[in-house]
C-alpha atoms as a PDB file:
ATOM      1  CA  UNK A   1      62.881 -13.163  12.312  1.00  0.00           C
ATOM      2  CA  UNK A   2      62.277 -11.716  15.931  1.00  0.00           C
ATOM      3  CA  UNK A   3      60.534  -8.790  17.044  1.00  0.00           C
ATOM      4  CA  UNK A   4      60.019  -7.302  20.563  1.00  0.00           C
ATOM      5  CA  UNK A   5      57.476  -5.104  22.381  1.00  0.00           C
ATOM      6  CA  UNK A   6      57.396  -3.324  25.678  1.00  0.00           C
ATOM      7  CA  UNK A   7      54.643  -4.149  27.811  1.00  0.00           C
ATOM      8  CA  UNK A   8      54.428  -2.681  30.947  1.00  0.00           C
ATOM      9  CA  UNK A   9      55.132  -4.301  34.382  1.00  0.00           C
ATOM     10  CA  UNK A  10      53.552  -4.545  37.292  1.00  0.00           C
ATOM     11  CA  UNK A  11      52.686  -5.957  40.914  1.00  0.00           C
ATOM     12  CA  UNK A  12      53.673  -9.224  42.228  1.00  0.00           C
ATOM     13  CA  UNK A  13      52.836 -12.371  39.920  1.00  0.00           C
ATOM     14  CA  UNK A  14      50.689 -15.203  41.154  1.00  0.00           C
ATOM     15  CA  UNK A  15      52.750 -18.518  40.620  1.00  0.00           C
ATOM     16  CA  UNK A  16      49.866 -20.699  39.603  1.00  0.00           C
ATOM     17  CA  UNK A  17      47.245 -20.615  36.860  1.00  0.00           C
ATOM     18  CA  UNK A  18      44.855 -23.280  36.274  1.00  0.00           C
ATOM     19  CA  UNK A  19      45.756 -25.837  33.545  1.00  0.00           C
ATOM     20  CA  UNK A  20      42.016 -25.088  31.869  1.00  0.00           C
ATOM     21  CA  UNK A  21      42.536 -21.272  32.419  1.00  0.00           C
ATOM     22  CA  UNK A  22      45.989 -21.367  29.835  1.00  0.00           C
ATOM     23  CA  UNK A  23      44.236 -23.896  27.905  1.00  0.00           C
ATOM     24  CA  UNK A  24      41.204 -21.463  27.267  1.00  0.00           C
ATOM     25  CA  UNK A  25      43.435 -18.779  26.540  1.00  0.00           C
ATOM     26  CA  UNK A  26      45.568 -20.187  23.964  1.00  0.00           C
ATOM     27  CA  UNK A  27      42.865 -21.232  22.097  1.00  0.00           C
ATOM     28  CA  UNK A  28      41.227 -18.072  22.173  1.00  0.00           C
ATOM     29  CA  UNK A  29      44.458 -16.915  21.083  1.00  0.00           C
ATOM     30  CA  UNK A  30      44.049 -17.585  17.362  1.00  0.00           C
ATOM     31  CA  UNK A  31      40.325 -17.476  16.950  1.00  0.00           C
ATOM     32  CA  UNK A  32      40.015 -13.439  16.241  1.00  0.00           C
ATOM     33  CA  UNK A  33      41.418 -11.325  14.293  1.00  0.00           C
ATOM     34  CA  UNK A  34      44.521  -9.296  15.191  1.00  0.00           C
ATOM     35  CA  UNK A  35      44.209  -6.558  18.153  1.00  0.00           C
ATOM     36  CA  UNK A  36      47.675  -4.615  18.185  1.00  0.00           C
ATOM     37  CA  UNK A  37      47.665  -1.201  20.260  1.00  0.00           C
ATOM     38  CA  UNK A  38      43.876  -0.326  19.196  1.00  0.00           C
ATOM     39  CA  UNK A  39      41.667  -3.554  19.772  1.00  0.00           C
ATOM     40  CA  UNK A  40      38.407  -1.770  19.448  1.00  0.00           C
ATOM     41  CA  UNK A  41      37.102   0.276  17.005  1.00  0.00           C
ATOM     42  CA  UNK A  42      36.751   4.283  17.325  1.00  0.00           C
ATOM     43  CA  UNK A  43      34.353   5.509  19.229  1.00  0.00           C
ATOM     44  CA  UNK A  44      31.727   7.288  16.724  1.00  0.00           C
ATOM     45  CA  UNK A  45      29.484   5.840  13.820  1.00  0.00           C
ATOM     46  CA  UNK A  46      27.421   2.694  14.596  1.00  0.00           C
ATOM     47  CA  UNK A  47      28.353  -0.802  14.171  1.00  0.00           C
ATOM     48  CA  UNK A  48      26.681  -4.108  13.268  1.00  0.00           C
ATOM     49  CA  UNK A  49      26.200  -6.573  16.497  1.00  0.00           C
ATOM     50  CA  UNK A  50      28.447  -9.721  15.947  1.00  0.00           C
ATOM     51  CA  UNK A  51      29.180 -12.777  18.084  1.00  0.00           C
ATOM     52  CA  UNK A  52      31.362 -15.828  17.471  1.00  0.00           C
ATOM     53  CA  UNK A  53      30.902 -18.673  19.474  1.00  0.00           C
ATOM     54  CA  UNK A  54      33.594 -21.806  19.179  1.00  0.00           C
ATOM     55  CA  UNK A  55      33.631 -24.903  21.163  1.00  0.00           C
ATOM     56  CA  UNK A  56      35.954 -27.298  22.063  1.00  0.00           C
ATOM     57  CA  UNK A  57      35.486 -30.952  23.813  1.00  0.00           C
ATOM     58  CA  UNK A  58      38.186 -31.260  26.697  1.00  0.00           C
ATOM     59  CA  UNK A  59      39.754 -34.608  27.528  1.00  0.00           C
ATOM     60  CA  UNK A  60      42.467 -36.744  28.765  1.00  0.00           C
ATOM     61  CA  UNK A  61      43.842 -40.657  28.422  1.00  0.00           C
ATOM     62  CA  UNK A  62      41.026 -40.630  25.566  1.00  0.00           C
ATOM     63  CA  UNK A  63      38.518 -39.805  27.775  1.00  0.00           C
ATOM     64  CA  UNK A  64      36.390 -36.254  27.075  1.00  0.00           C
ATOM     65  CA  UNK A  65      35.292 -34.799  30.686  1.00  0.00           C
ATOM     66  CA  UNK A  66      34.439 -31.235  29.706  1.00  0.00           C
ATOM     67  CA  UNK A  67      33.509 -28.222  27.707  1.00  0.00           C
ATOM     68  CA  UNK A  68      35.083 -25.195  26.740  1.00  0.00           C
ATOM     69  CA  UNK A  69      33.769 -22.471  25.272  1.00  0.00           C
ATOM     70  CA  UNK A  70      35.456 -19.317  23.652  1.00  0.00           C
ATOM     71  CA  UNK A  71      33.318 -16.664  22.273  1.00  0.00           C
ATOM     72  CA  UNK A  72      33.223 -12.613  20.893  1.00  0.00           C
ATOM     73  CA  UNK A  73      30.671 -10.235  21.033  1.00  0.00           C
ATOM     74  CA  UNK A  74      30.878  -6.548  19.372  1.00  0.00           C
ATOM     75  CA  UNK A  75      28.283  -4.168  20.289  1.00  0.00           C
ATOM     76  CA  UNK A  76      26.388  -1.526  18.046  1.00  0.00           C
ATOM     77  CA  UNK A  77      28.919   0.760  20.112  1.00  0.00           C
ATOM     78  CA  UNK A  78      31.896  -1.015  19.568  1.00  0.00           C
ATOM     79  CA  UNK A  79      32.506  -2.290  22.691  1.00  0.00           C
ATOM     80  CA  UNK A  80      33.996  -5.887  22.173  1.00  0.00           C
ATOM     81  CA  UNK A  81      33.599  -8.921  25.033  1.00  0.00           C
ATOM     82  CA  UNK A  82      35.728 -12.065  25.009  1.00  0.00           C
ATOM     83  CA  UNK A  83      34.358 -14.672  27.163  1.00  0.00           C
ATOM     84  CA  UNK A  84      35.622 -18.140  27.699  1.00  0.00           C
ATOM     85  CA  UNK A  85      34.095 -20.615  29.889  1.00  0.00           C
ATOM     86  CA  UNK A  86      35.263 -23.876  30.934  1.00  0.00           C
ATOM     87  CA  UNK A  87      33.498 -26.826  32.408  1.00  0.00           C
ATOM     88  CA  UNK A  88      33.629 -30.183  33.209  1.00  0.00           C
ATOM     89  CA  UNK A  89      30.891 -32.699  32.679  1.00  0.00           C
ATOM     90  CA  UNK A  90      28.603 -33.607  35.506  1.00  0.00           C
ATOM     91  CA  UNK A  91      30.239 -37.139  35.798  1.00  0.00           C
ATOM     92  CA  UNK A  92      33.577 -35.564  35.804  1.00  0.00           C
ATOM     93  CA  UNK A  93      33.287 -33.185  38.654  1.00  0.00           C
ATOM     94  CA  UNK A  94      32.850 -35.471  41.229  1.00  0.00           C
ATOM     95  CA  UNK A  95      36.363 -36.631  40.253  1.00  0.00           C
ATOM     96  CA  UNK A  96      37.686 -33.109  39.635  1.00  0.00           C
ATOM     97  CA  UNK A  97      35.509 -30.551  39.231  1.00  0.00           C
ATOM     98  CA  UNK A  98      36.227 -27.049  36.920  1.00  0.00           C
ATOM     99  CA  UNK A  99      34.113 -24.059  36.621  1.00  0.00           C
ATOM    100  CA  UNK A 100      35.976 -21.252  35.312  1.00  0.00           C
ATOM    101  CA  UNK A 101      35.145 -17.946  33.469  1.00  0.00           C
ATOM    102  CA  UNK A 102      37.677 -15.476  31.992  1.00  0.00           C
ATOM    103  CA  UNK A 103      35.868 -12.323  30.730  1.00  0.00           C
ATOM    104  CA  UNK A 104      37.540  -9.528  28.620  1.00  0.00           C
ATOM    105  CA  UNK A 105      35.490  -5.970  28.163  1.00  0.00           C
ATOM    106  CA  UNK A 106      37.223  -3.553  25.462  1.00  0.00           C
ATOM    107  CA  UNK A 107      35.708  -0.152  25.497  1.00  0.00           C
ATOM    108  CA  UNK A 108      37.395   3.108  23.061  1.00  0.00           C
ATOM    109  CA  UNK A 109      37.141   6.037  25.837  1.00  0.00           C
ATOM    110  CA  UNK A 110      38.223   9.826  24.964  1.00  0.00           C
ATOM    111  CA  UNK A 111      41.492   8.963  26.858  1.00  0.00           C
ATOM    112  CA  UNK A 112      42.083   5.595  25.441  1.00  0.00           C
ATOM    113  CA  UNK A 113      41.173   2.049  25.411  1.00  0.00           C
ATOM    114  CA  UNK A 114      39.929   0.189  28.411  1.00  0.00           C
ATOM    115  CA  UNK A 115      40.042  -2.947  29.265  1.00  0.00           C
ATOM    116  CA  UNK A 116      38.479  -5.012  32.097  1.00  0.00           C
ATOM    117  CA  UNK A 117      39.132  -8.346  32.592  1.00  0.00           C
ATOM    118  CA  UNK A 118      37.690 -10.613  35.220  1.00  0.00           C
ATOM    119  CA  UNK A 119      39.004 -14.091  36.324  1.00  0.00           C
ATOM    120  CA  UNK A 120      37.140 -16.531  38.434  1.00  0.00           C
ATOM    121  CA  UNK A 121      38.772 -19.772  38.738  1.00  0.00           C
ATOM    122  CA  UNK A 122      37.514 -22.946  40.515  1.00  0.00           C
ATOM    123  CA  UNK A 123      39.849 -25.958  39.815  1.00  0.00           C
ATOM    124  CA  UNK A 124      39.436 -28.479  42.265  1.00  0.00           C
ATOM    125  CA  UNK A 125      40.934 -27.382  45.543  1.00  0.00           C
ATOM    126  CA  UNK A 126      42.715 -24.442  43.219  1.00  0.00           C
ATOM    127  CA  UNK A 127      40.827 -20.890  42.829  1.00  0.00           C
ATOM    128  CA  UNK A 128      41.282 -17.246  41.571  1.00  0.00           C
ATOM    129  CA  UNK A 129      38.840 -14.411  41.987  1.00  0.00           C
ATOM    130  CA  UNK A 130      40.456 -11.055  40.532  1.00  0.00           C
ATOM    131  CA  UNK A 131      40.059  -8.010  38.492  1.00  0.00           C
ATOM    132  CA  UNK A 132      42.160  -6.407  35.756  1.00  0.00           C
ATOM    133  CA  UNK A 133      41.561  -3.168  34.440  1.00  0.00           C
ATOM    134  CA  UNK A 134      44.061  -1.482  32.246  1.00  0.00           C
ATOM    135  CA  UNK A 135      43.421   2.554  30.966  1.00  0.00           C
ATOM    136  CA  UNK A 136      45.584   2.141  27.869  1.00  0.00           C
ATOM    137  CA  UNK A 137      46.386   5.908  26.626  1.00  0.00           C
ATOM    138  CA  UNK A 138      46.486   4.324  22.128  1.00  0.00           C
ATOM    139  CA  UNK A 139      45.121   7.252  20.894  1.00  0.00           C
ATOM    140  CA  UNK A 140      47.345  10.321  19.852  1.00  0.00           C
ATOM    141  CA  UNK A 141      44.649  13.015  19.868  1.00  0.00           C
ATOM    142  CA  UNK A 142      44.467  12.641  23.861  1.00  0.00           C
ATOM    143  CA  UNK A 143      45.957  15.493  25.973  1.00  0.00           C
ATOM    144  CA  UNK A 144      49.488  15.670  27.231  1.00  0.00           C
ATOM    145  CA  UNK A 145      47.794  15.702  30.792  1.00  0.00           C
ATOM    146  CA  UNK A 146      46.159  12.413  30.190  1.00  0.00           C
ATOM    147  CA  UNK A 147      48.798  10.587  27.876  1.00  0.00           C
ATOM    148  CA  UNK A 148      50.070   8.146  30.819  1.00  0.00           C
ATOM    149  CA  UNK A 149      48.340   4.516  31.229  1.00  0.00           C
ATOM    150  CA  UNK A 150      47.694   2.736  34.026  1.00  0.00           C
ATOM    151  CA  UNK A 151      46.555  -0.667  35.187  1.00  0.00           C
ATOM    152  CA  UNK A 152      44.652  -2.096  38.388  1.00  0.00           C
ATOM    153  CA  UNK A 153      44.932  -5.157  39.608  1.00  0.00           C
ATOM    154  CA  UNK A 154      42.331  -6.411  42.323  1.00  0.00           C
ATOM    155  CA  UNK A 155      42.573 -10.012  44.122  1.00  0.00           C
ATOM    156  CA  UNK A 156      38.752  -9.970  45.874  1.00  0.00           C
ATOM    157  CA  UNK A 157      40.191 -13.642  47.605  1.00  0.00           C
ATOM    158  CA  UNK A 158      43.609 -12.561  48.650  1.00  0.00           C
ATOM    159  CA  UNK A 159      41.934  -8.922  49.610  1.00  0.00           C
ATOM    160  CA  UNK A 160      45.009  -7.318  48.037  1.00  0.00           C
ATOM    161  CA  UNK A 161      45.065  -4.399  45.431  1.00  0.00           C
ATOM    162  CA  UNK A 162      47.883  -3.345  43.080  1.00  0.00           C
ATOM    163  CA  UNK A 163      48.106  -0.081  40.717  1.00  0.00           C
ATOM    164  CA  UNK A 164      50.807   0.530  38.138  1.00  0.00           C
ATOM    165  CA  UNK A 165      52.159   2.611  35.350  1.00  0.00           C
ATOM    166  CA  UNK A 166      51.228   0.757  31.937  1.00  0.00           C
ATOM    167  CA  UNK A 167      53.511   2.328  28.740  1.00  0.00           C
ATOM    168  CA  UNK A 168      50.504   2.453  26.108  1.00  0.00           C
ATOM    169  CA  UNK A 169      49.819   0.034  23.602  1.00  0.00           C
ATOM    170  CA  UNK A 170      50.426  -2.834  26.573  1.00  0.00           C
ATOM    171  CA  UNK A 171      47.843  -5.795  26.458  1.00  0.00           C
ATOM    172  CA  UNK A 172      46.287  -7.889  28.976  1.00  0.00           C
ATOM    173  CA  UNK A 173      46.959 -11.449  29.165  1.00  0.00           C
ATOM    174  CA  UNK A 174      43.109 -12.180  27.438  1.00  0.00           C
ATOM    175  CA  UNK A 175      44.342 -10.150  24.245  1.00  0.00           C
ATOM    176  CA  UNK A 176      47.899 -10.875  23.923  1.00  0.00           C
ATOM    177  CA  UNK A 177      46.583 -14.628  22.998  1.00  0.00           C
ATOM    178  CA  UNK A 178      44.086 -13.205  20.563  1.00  0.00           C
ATOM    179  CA  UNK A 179      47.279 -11.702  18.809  1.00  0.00           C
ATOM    180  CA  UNK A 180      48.726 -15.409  18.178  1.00  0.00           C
ATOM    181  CA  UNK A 181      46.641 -15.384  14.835  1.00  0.00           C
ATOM    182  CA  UNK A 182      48.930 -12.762  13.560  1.00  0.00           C
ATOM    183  CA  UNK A 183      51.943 -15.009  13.946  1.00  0.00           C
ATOM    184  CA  UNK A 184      50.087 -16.923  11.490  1.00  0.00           C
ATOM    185  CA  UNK A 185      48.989 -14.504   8.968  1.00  0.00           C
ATOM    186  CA  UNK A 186      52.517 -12.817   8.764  1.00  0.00           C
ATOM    187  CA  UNK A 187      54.088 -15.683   9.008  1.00  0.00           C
ATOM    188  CA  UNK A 188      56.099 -14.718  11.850  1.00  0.00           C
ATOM    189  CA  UNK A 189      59.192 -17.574  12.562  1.00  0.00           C
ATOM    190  CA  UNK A 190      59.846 -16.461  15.993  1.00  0.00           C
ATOM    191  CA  UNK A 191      58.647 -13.372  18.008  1.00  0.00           C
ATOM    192  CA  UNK A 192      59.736 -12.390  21.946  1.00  0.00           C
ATOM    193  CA  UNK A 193      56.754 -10.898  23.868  1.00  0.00           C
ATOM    194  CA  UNK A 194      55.266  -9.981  27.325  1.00  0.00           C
ATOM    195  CA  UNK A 195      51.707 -10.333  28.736  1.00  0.00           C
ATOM    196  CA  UNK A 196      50.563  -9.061  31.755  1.00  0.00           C
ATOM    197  CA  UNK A 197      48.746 -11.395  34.184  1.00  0.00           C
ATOM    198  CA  UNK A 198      48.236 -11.101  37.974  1.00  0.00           C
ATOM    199  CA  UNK A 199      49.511  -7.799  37.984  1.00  0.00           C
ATOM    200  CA  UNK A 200      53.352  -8.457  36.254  1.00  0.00           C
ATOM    201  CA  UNK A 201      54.419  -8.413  33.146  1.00  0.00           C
ATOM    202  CA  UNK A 202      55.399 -12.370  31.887  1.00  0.00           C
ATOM    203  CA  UNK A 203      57.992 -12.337  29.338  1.00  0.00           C
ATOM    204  CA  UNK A 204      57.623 -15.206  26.552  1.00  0.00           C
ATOM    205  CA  UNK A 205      58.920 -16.657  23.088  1.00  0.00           C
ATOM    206  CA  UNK A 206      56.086 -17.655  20.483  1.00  0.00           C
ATOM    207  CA  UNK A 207      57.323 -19.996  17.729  1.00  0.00           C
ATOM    208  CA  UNK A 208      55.749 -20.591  14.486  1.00  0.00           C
ATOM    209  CA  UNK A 209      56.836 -24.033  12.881  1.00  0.00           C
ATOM    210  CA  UNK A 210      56.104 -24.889   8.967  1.00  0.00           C
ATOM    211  CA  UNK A 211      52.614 -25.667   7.591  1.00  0.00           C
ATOM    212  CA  UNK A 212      51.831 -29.570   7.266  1.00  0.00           C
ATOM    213  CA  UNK A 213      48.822 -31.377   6.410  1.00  0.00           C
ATOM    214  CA  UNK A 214      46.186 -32.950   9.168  1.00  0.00           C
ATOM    215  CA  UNK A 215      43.940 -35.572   8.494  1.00  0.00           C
ATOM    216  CA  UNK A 216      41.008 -34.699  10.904  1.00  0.00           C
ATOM    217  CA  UNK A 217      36.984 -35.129  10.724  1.00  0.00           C
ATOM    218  CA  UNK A 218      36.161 -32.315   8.375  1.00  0.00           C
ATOM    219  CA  UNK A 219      38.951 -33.788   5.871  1.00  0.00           C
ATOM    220  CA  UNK A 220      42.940 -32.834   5.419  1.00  0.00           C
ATOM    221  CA  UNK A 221      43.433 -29.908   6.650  1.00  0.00           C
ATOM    222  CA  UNK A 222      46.863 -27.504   6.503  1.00  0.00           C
ATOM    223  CA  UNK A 223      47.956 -26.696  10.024  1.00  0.00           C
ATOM    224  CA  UNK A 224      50.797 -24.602  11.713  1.00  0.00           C
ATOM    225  CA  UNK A 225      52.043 -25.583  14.863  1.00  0.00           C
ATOM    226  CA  UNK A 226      52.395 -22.507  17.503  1.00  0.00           C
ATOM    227  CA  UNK A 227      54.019 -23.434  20.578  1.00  0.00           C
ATOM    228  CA  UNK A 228      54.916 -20.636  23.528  1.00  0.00           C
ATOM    229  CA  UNK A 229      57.848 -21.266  25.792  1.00  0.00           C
ATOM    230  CA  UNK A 230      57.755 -18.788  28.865  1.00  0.00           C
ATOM    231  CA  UNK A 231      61.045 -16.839  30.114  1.00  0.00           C
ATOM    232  CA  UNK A 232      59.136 -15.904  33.359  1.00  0.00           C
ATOM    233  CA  UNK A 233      59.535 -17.993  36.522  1.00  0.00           C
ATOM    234  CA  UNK A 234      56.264 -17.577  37.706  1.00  0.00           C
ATOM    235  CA  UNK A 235      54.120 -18.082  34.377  1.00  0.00           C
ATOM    236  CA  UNK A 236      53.244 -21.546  33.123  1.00  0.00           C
ATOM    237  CA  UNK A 237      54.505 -23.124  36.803  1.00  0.00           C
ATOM    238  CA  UNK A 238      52.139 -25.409  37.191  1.00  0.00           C
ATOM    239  CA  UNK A 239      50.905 -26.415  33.232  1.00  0.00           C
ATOM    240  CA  UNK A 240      52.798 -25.724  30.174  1.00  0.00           C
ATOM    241  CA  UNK A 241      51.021 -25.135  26.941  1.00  0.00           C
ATOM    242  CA  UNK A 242      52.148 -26.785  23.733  1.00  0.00           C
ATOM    243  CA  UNK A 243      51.548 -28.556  20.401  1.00  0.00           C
ATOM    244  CA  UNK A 244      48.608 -25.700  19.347  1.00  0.00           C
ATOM    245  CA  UNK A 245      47.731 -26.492  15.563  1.00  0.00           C
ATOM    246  CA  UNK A 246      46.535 -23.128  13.949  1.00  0.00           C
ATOM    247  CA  UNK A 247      44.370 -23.785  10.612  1.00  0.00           C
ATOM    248  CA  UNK A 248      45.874 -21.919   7.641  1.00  0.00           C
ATOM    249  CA  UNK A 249      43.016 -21.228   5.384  1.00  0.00           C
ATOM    250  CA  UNK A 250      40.688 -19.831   8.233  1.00  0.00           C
ATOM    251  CA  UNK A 251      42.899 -18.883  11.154  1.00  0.00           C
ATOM    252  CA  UNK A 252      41.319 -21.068  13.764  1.00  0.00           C
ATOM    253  CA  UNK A 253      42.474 -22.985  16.686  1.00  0.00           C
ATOM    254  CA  UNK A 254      41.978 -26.710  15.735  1.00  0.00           C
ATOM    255  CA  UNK A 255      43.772 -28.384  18.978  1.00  0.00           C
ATOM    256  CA  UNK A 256      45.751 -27.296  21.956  1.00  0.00           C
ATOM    257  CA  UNK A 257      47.862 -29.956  24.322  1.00  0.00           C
ATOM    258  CA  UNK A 258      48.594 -28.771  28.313  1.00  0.00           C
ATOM    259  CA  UNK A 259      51.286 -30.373  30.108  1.00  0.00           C
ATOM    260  CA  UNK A 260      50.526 -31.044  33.596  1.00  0.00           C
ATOM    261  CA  UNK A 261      51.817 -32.825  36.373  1.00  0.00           C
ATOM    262  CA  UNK A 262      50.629 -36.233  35.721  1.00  0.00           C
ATOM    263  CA  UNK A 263      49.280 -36.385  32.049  1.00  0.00           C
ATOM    264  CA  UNK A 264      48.087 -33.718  28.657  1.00  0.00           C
ATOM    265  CA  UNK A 265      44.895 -32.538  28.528  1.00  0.00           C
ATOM    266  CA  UNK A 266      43.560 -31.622  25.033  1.00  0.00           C
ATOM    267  CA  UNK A 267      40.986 -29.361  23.627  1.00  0.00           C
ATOM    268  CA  UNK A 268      39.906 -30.207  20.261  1.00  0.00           C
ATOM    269  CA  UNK A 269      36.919 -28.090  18.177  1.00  0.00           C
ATOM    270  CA  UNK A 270      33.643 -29.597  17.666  1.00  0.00           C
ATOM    271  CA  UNK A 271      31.553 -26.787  16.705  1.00  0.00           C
ATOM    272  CA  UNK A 272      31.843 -22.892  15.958  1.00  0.00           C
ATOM    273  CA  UNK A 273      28.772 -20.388  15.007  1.00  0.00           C
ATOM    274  CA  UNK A 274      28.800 -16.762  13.922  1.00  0.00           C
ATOM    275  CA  UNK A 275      25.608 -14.958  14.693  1.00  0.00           C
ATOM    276  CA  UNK A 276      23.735 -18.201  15.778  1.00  0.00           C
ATOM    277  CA  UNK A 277      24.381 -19.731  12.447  1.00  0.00           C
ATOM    278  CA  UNK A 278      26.608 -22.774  12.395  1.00  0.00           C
ATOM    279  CA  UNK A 279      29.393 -22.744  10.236  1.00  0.00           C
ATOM    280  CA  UNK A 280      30.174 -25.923   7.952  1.00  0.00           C
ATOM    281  CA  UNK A 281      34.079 -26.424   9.247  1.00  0.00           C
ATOM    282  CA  UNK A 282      34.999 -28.754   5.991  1.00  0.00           C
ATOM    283  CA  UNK A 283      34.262 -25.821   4.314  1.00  0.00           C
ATOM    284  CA  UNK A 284      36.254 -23.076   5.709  1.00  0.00           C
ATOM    285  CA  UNK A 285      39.309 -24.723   6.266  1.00  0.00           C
ATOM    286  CA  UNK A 286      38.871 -26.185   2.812  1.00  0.00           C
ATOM    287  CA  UNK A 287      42.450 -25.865   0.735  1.00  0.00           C
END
């Protein structure tokens, strides 16, 4: 079945994105629960502090060269932060060295949700140093006055700035992968959808294939594959995302596979804690 959503566009689209930068994003994609027009909580009452913390081992020809890290953090004030950090090992860098951050801030305001997100990318000779911030208008108690969104996109390296009208309920490009899970849990076969990234809005096609069993090291586990095909011609230039296995029992990413020019790179999960506490992975994606 498809399904579509607006998402609103924007400035100019960069043509590049660094083959770790996708990587960490569709993994973070699936690791959360669903954020549709409202990702963060209302703004009144307390809430309990919570972080998540996965990790992946990154590597290529058989060979692991670096780290990624994807992790969430609510505050007592509801204010959610998705953070993803990539990088490679010491040995590693002196052949091709990453250091990259993506860093998604999701505060409930009186006029809507806001969300921040910063990118600094450092990718060999490749880099990206910019700002998102997106004033997304969810709430229907907000004044007439007020009801319009709108989105700011700052490149500190190119020196270039970029405002635009965002229709509300639009997502950035950090929390339109955390909605993958719910292609999952609703068992979605095919759904058309847009991200915005660099300012534009990227329109794309995520695929949900049939659930089949994985031997891996924490047993057999049932997996779905997710792949995302992109129908923009600057998204996904440079490295092109595929064969992401989704765990059934406990929506989690278990692998992700980037094409790039001269090989795959794949992130595989090693280790994921909630609240400091590690969790047993046999266990929770146990049939």
């Amino acid at each position: 079945m498809k399904k579509s959503k607006i998402v609103s566009e924007g400035g100019t689209g960069q043509k590049t994105c660094a083959t770790l930068v996708v990587l960490a994003l569709a993994i973070q994609g699936c690791m959360t629960h669903r954020t549709e027009n409202v990702p963060c909580p209302p703004a009144h009452g307390a809430f309990l502090p919570a972080q998540s913390i996965h990790t992946y081992a990154i590597s290529s020809y058989g060979v692991t060269g670096g780290t990624l890290t994807a992790s969430e953090e609510t505050a007592t004030d509801g204010t959610i932060t998705r953070t993803v950090r990539i990088k490679s090992h010491a040995w590693a860098s002196v052949f091709y060295d990453v250091d990259t951050m993506l860093q998604c801030v999701q505060e409930h305001t009186p006029t809507g949700t806001v969300h921040t997100v910063t990118k600094k990318v450092a990718e060999k000779d490749f880099s990206q140093n910019d700002i998102l911030r997106l004033n997304l208008n969810s709430s229907g108690d907000v004044p007439v006055a007020v009801k319009k969104s709108w989105g700011h996109w700052t490149d500190i390296q190119g020196g270039t700035s970029t405002v635009f009208t965002v229709e509300s309920g639009a997502l950035d490009m950090v929390c339109f992968f955390f909605n993958l899970r719910h292609h999952i849990l609703e068992k979605t076969d095919t759904e058309d959808d847009h991200l915005i990234m660099d300012g534009a809005s990227h329109a794309v096609s995520i695929t949900v294939g049939k659930p089949t069993t994985k031997k891996t090291d924490y047993g057999k586990i049932e997996v779905v594959p997710v792949n995302i095909v992109s129908k923009s011609p600057t998204l996904f230039v440079r490295n092109k995302p595929k064969n992401i296995l989704v765990t059934t029992t406990t929506p989690t990413v278990l692998s992700v596979d980037i094409g790039y020019s001269v090989g795959t790179a794949r992130a595989t999960l090693t280790s994921w804690t909630t609240n400091t506490i590690p969790v047993n992975l046999k266990s929770a994606f146990a049939p």
